[in-house]
C-alpha atoms as a PDB file:
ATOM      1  CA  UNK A   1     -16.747   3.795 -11.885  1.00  0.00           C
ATOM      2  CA  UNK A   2     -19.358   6.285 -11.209  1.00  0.00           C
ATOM      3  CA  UNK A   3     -18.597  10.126 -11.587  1.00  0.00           C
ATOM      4  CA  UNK A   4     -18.428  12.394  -8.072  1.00  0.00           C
ATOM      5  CA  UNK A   5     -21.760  13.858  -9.380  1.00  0.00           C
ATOM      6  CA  UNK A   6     -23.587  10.913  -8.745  1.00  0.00           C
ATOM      7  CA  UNK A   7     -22.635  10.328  -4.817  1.00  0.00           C
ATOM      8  CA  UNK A   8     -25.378  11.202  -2.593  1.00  0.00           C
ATOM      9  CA  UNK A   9     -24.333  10.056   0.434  1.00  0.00           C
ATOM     10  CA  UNK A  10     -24.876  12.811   3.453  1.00  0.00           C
ATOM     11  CA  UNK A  11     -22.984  11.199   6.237  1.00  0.00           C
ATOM     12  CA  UNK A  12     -19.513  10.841   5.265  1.00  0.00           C
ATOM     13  CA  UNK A  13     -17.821  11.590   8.526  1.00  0.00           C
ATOM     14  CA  UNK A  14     -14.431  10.451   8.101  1.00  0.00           C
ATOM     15  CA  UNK A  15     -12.406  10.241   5.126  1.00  0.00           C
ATOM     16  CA  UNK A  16      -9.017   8.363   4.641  1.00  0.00           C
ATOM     17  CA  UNK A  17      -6.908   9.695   1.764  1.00  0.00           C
ATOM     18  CA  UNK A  18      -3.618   8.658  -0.234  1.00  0.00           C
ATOM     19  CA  UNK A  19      -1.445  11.740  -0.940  1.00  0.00           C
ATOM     20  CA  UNK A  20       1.232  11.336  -4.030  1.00  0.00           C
ATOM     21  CA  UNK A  21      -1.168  12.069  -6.593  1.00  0.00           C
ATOM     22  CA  UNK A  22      -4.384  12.566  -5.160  1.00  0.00           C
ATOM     23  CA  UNK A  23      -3.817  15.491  -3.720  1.00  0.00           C
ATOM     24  CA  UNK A  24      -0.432  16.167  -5.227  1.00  0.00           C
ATOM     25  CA  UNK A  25      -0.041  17.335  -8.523  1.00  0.00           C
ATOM     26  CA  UNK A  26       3.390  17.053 -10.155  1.00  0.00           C
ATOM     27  CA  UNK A  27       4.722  16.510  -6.674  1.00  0.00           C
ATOM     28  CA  UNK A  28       3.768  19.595  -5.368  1.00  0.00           C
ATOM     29  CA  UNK A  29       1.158  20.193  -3.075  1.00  0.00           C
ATOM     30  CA  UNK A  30      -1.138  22.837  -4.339  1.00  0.00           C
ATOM     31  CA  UNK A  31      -3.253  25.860  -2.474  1.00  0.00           C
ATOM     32  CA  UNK A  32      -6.425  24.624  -3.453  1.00  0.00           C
ATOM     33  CA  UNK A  33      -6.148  20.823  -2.661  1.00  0.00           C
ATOM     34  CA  UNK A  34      -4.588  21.892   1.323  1.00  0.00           C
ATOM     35  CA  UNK A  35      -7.178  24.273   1.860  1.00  0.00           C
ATOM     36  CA  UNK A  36      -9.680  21.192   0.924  1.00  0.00           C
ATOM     37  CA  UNK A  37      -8.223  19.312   3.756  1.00  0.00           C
ATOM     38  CA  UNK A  38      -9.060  22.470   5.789  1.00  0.00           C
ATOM     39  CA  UNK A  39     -12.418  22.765   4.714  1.00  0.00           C
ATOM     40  CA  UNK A  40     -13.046  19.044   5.514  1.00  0.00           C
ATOM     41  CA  UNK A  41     -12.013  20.017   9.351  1.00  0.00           C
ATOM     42  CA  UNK A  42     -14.011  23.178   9.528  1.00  0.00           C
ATOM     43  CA  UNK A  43     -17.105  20.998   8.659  1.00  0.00           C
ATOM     44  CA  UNK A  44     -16.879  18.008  11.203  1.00  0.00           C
ATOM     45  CA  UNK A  45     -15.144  15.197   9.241  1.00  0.00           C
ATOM     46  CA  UNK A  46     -12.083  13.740   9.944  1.00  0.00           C
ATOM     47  CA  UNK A  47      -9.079  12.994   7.504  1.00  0.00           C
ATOM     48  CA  UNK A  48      -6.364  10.753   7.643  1.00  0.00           C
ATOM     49  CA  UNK A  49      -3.563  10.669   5.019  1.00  0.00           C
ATOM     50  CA  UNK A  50      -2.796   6.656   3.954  1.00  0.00           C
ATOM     51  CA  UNK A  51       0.310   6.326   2.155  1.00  0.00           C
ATOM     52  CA  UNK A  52       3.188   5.315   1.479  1.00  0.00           C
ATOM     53  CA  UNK A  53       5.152   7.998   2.306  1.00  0.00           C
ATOM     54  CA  UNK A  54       8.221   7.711   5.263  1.00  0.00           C
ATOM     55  CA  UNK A  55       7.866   8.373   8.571  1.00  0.00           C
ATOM     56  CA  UNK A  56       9.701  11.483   8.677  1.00  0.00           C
ATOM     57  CA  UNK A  57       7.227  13.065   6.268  1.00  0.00           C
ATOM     58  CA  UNK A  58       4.248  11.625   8.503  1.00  0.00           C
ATOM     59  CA  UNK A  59       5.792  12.975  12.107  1.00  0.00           C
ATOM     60  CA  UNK A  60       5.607  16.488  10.456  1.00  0.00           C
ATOM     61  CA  UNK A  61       2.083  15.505   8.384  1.00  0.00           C
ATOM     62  CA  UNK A  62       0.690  14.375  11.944  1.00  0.00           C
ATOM     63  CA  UNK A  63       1.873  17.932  14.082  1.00  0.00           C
ATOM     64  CA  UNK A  64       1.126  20.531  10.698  1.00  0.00           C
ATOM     65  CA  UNK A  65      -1.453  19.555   8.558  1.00  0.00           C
ATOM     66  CA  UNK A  66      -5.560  19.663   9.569  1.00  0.00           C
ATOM     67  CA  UNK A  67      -5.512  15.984  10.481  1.00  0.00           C
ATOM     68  CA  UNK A  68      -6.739  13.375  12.248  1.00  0.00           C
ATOM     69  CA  UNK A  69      -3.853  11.352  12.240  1.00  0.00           C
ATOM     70  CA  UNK A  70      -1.769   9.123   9.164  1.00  0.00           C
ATOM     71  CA  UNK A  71      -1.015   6.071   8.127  1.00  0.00           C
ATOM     72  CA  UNK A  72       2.121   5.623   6.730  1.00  0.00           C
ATOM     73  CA  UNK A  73       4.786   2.836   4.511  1.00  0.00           C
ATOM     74  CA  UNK A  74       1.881   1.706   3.503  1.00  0.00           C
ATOM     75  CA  UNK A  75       0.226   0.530   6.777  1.00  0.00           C
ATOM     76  CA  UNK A  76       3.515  -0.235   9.082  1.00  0.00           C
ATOM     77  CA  UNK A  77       2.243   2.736  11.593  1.00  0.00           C
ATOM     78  CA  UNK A  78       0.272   5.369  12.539  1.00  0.00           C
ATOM     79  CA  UNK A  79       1.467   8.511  13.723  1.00  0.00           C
ATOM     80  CA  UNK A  80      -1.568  10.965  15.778  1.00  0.00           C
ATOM     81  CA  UNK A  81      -0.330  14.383  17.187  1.00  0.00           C
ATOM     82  CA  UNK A  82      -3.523  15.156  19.865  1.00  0.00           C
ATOM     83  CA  UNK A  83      -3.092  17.427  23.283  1.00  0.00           C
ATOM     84  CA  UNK A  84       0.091  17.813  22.302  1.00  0.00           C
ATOM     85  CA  UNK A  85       1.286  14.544  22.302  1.00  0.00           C
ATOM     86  CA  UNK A  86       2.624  12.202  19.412  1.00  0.00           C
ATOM     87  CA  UNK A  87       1.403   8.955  19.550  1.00  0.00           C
ATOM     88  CA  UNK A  88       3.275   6.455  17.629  1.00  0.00           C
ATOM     89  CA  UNK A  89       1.855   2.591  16.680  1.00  0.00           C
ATOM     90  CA  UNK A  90       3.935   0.222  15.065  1.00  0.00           C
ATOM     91  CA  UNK A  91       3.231  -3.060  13.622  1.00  0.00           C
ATOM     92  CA  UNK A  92       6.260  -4.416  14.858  1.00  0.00           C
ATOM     93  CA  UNK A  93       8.897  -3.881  17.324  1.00  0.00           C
ATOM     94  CA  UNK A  94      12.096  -1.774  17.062  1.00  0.00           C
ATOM     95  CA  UNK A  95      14.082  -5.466  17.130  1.00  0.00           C
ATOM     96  CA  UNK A  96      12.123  -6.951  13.819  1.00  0.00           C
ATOM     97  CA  UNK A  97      12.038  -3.748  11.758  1.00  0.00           C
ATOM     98  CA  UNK A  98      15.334  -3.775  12.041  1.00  0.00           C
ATOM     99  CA  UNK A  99      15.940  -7.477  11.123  1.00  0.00           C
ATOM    100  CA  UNK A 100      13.832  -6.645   7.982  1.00  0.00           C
ATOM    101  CA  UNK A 101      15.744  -3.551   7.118  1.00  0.00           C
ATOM    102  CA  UNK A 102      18.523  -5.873   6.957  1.00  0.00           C
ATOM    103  CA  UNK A 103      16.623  -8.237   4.444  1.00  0.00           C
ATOM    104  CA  UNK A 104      15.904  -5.117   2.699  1.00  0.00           C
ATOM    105  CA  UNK A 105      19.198  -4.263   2.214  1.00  0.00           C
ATOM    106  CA  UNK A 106      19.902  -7.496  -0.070  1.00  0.00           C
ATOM    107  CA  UNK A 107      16.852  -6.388  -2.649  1.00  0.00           C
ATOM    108  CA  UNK A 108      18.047  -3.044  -2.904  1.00  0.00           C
ATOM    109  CA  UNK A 109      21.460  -4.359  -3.859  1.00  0.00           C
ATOM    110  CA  UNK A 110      19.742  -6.872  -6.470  1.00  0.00           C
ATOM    111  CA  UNK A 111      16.856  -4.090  -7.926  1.00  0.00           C
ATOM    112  CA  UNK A 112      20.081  -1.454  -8.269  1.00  0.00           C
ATOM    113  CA  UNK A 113      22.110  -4.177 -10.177  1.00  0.00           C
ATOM    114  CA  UNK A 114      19.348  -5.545 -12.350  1.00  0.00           C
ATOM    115  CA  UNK A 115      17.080  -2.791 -13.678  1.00  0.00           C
ATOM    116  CA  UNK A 116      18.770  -0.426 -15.303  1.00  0.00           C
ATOM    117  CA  UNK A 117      17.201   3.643 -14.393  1.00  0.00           C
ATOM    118  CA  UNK A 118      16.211   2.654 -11.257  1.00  0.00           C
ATOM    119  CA  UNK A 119      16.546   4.331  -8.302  1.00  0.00           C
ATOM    120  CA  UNK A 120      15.934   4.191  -4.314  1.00  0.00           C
ATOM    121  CA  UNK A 121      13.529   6.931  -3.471  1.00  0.00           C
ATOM    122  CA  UNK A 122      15.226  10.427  -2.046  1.00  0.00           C
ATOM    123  CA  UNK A 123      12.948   9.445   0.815  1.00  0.00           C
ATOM    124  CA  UNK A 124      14.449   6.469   1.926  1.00  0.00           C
ATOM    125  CA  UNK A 125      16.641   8.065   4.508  1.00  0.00           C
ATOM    126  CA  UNK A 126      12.993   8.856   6.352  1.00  0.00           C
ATOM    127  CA  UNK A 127      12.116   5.103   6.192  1.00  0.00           C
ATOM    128  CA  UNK A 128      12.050   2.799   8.858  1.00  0.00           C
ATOM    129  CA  UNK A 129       9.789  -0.261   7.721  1.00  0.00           C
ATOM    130  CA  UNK A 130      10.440  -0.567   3.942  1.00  0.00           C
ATOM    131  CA  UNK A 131      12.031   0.072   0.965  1.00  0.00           C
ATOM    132  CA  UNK A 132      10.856   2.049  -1.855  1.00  0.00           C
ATOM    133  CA  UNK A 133      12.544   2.206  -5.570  1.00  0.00           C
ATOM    134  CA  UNK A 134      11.993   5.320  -7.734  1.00  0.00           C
ATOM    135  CA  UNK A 135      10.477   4.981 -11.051  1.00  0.00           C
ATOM    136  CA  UNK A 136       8.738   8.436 -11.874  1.00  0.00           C
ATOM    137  CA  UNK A 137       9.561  10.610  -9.122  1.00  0.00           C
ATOM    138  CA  UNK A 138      13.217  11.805  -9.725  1.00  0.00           C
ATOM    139  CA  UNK A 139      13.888   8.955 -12.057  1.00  0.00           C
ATOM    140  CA  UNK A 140      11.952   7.637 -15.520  1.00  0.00           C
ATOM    141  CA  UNK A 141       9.379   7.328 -15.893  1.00  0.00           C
ATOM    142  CA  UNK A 142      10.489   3.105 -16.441  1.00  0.00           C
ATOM    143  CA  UNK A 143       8.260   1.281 -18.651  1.00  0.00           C
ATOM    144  CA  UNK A 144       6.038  -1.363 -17.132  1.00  0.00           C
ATOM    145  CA  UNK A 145       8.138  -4.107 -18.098  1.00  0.00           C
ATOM    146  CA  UNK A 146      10.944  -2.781 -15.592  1.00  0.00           C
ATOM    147  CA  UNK A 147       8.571  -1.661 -13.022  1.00  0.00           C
ATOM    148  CA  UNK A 148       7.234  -5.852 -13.277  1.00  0.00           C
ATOM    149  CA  UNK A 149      11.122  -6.424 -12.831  1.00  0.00           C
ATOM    150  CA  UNK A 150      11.257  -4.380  -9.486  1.00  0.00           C
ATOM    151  CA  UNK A 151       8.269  -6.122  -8.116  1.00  0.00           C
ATOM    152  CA  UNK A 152       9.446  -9.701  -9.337  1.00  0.00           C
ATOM    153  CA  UNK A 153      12.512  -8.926  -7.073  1.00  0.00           C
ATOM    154  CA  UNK A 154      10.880  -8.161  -3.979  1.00  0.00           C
ATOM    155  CA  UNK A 155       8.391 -11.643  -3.907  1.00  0.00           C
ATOM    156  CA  UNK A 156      11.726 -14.032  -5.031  1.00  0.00           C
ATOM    157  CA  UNK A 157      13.116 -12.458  -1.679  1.00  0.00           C
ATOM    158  CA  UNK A 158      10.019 -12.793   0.389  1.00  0.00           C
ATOM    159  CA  UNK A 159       8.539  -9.767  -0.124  1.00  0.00           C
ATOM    160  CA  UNK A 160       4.944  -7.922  -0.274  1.00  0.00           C
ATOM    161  CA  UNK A 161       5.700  -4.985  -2.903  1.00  0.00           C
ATOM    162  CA  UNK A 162       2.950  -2.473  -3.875  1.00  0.00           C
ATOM    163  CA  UNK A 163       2.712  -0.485  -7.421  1.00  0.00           C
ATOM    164  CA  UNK A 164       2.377   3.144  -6.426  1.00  0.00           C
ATOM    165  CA  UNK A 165       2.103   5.997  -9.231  1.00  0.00           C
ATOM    166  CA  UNK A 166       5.535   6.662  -8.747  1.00  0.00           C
ATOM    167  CA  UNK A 167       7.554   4.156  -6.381  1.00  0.00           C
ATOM    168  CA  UNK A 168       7.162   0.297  -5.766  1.00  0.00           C
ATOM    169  CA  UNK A 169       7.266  -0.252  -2.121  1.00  0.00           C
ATOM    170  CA  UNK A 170       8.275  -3.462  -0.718  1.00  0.00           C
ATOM    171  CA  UNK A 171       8.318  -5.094   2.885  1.00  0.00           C
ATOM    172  CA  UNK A 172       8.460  -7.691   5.080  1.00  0.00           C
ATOM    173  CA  UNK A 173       5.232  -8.969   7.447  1.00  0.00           C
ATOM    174  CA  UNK A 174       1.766  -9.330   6.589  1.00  0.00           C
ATOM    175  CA  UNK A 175       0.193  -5.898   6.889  1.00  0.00           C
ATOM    176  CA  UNK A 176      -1.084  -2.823   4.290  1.00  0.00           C
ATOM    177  CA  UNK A 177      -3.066   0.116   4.134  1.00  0.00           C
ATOM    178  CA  UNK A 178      -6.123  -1.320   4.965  1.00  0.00           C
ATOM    179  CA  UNK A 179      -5.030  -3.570   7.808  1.00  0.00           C
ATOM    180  CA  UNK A 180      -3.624  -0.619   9.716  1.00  0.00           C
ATOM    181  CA  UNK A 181      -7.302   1.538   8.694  1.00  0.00           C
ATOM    182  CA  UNK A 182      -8.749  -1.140  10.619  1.00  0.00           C
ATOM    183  CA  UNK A 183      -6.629  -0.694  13.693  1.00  0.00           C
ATOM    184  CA  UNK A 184      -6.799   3.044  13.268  1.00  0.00           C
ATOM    185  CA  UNK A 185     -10.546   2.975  13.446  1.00  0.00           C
ATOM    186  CA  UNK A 186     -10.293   0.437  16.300  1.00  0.00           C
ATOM    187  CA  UNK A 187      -7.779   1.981  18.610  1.00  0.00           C
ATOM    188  CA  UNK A 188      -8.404   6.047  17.996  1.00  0.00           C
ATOM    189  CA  UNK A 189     -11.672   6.151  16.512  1.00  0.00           C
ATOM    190  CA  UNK A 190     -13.607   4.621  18.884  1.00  0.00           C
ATOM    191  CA  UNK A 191     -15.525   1.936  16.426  1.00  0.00           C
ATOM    192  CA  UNK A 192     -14.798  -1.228  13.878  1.00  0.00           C
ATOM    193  CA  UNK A 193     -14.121  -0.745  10.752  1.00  0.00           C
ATOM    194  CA  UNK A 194     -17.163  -2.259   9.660  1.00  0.00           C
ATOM    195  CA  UNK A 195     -19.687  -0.872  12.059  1.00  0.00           C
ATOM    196  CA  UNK A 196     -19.338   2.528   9.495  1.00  0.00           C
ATOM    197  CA  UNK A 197     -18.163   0.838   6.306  1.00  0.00           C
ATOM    198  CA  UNK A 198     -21.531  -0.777   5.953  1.00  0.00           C
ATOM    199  CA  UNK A 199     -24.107   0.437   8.477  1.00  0.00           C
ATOM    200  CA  UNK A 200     -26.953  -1.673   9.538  1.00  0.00           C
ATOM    201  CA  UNK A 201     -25.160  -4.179   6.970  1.00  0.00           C
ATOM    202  CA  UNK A 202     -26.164  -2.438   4.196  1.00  0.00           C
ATOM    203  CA  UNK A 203     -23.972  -2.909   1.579  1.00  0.00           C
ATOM    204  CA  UNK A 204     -23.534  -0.806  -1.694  1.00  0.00           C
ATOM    205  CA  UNK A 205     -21.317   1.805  -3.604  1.00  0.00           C
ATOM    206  CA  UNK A 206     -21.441   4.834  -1.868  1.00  0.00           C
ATOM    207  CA  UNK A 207     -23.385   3.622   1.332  1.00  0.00           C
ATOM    208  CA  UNK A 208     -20.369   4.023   3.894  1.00  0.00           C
ATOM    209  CA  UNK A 209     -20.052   6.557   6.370  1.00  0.00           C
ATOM    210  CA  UNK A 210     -16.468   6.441   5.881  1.00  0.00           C
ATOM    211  CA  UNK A 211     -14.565   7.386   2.416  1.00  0.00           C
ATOM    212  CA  UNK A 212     -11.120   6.369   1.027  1.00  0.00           C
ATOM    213  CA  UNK A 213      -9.338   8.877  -2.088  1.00  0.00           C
ATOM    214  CA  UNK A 214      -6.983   7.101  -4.022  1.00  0.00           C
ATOM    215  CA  UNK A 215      -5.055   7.138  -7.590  1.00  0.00           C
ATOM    216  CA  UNK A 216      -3.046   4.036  -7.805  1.00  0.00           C
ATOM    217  CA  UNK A 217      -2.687   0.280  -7.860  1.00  0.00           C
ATOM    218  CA  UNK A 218      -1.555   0.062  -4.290  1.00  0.00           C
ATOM    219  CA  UNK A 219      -4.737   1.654  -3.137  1.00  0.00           C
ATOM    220  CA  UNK A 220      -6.473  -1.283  -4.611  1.00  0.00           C
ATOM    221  CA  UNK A 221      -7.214  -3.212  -1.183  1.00  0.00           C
ATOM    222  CA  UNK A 222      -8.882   0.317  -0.053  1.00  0.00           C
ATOM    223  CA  UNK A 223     -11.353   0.056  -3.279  1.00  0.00           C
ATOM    224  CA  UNK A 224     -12.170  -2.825  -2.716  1.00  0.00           C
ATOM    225  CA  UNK A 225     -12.877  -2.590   1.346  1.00  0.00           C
ATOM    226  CA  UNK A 226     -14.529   0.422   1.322  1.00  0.00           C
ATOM    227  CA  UNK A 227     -18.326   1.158   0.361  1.00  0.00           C
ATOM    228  CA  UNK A 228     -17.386   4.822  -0.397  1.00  0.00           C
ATOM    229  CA  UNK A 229     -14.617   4.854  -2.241  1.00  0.00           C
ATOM    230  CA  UNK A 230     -13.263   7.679  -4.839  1.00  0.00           C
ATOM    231  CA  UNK A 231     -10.543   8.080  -7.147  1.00  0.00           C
ATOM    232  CA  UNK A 232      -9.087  11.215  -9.172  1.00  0.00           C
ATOM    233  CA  UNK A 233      -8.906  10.889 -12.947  1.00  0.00           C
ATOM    234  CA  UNK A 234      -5.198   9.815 -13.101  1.00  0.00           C
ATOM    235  CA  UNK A 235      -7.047   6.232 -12.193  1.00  0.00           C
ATOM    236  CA  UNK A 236      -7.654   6.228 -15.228  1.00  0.00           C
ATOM    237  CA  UNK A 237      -4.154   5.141 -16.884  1.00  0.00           C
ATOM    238  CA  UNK A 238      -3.673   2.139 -14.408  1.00  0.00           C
ATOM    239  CA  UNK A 239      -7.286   0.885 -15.085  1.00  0.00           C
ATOM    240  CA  UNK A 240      -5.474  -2.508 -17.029  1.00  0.00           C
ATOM    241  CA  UNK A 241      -3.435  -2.902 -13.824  1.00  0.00           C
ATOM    242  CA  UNK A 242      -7.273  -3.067 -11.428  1.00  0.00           C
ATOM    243  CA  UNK A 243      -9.404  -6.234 -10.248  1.00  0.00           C
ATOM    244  CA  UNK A 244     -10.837  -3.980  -7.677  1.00  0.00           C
ATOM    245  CA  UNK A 245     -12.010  -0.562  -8.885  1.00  0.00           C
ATOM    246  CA  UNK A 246     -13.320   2.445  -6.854  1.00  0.00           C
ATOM    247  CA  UNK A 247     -16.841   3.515  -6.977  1.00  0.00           C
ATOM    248  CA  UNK A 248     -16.591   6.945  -7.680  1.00  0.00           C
ATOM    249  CA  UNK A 249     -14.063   8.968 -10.111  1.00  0.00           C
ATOM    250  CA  UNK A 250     -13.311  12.383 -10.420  1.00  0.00           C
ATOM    251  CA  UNK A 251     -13.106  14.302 -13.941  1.00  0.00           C
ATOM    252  CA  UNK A 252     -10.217  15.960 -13.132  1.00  0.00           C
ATOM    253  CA  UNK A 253      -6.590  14.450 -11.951  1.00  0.00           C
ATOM    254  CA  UNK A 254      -4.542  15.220  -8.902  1.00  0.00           C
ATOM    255  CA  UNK A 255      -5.103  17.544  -6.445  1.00  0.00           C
ATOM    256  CA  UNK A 256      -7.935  18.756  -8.699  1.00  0.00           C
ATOM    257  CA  UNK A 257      -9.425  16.017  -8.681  1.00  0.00           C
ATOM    258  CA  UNK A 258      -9.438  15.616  -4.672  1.00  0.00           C
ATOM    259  CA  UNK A 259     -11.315  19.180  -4.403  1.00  0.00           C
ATOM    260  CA  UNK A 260     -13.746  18.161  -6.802  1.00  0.00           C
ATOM    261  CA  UNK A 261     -14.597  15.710  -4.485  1.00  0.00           C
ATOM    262  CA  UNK A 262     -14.269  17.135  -1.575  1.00  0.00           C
ATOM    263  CA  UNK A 263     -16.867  19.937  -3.005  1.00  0.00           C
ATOM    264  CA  UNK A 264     -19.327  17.152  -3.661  1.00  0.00           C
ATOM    265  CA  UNK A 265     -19.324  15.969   0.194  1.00  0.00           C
ATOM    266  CA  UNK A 266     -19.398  19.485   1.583  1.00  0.00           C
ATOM    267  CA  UNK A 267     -22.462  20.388  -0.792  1.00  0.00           C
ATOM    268  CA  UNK A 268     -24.081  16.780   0.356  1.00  0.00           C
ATOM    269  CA  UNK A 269     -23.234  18.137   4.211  1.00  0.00           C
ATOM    270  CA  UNK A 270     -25.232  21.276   3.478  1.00  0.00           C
END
């Protein structure tokens, strides 16, 4: 992992970012990291929140904040507020998300019985494609060993379950963040994922046109996809948990950490 100072890339256009963390610090969203997200708009380049956040929080993301659109549970939808319209894409329809809510329901039983300081996320009452268990938000922090637990649950019932910095998400179906990037790029972008990942099929750290912030181990699949990827310091303590590793890191953590960057690719723009 390189530090911000070294990108040199000029034509970042787009840039797809995680939220709890990277630009969240203590779970608050600070002056200086939403005014980034501003900046990024007043210059030309896109942003689109990926996480794993509920769809309740993304409807109001999609209308308020300076974005392009977001991705949220982790890649079960998009949500993109333009002409003043809300577009909605699922992965699924209304029929199977509820069947797997159902199936949901049986791990949340067996997580609340088994790990003791657990907790489903305040969120959950927002959620409509998975099911995410609190260890450091209002809970915890658990130790790894129980967070392992939580996660062990999820794939004995059939499961895909993601590490965030403070949740594990789980779900049914074969999707994630970066599947639904893909489709996002596809279907309101205008181009394949690829075609600006690695232009002219040049491959490298920091080559992309497109950029991807992250701080966690379930924005692993994004470090590893994308050519220009970043992460804020806080990376740092789930390093032992990484195969795949972003190309750039920030010195500082949090929302910090995401204006640091954001500085580097509005100097580059200039």
């Amino acid at each position: 992992m390189k530090p911000v100072s070294e990108f040199k890339n000029s034509e970042v256009h787009t840039v797809f970012t995680d939220i709890d963390d990277t630009l969240t610090d203590e779970g608050q969203l600070h002056a200086s990291a939403y005014e980034s997200l501003w900046r990024l708009k007043s210059a030309g380049i896109k942003v689109i929140p990926v996480t794993g956040r509920p769809a309740g929080w993304c409807e109001m993301i999609a209308r308020f904040w300076p974005v392009h659109g977001v991705i949220g549970e982790n890649g079960g939808f998009y949500f993109r507020y333009h002409d003043r319209k809300m577009k909605r894409h699922f992965v699924f329809d209304e029929k199977t998300m509820k069947e797997n809510r159902d199936r949901l329901e049986m791990v949340r039983y067996e997580v609340l019985r088994n790990v003791r300081g657990a907790a489903i996320a305040s969120d959950q009452f927002s959620r409509l494609m998975d099911l995410a268990v609190d260890f450091a938000e209002d809970v915890g922090p658990l130790p790894e060993t129980e967070i392992n637990k939580i996660v062990s649950i999820f794939e004995k019932h059939g499961a895909i379950a993601k590490v965030s910095s403070i949740h594990v998400n789980g779900w049914f179906g074969k999707y994630d963040k970066l599947s639904m990037t893909k489709e996002y790029c596809k279907r309101e972008l205008g181009f394949e994922f690829e075609s600006e990942n690695s232009p002219s099929g040049i491959k490298g750290p920091g080559l992309g046109r497109m950029a991807f912030c992250g701080d966690s181990p379930n924005d692993e699949p994004m470090f590893e996809a994308f050519q220009t990827s970043f992460a804020v310091a806080n990376i740092v303590k789930f390093e032992s948990r990484l195969k795949n590793r972003p190309a750039f890191v920030a010195s500082k953590e949090g929302g910090n950490g995401f204006v640091e960057i954001v500085d580097r690719l509005l100097a580059l723009k200039k």
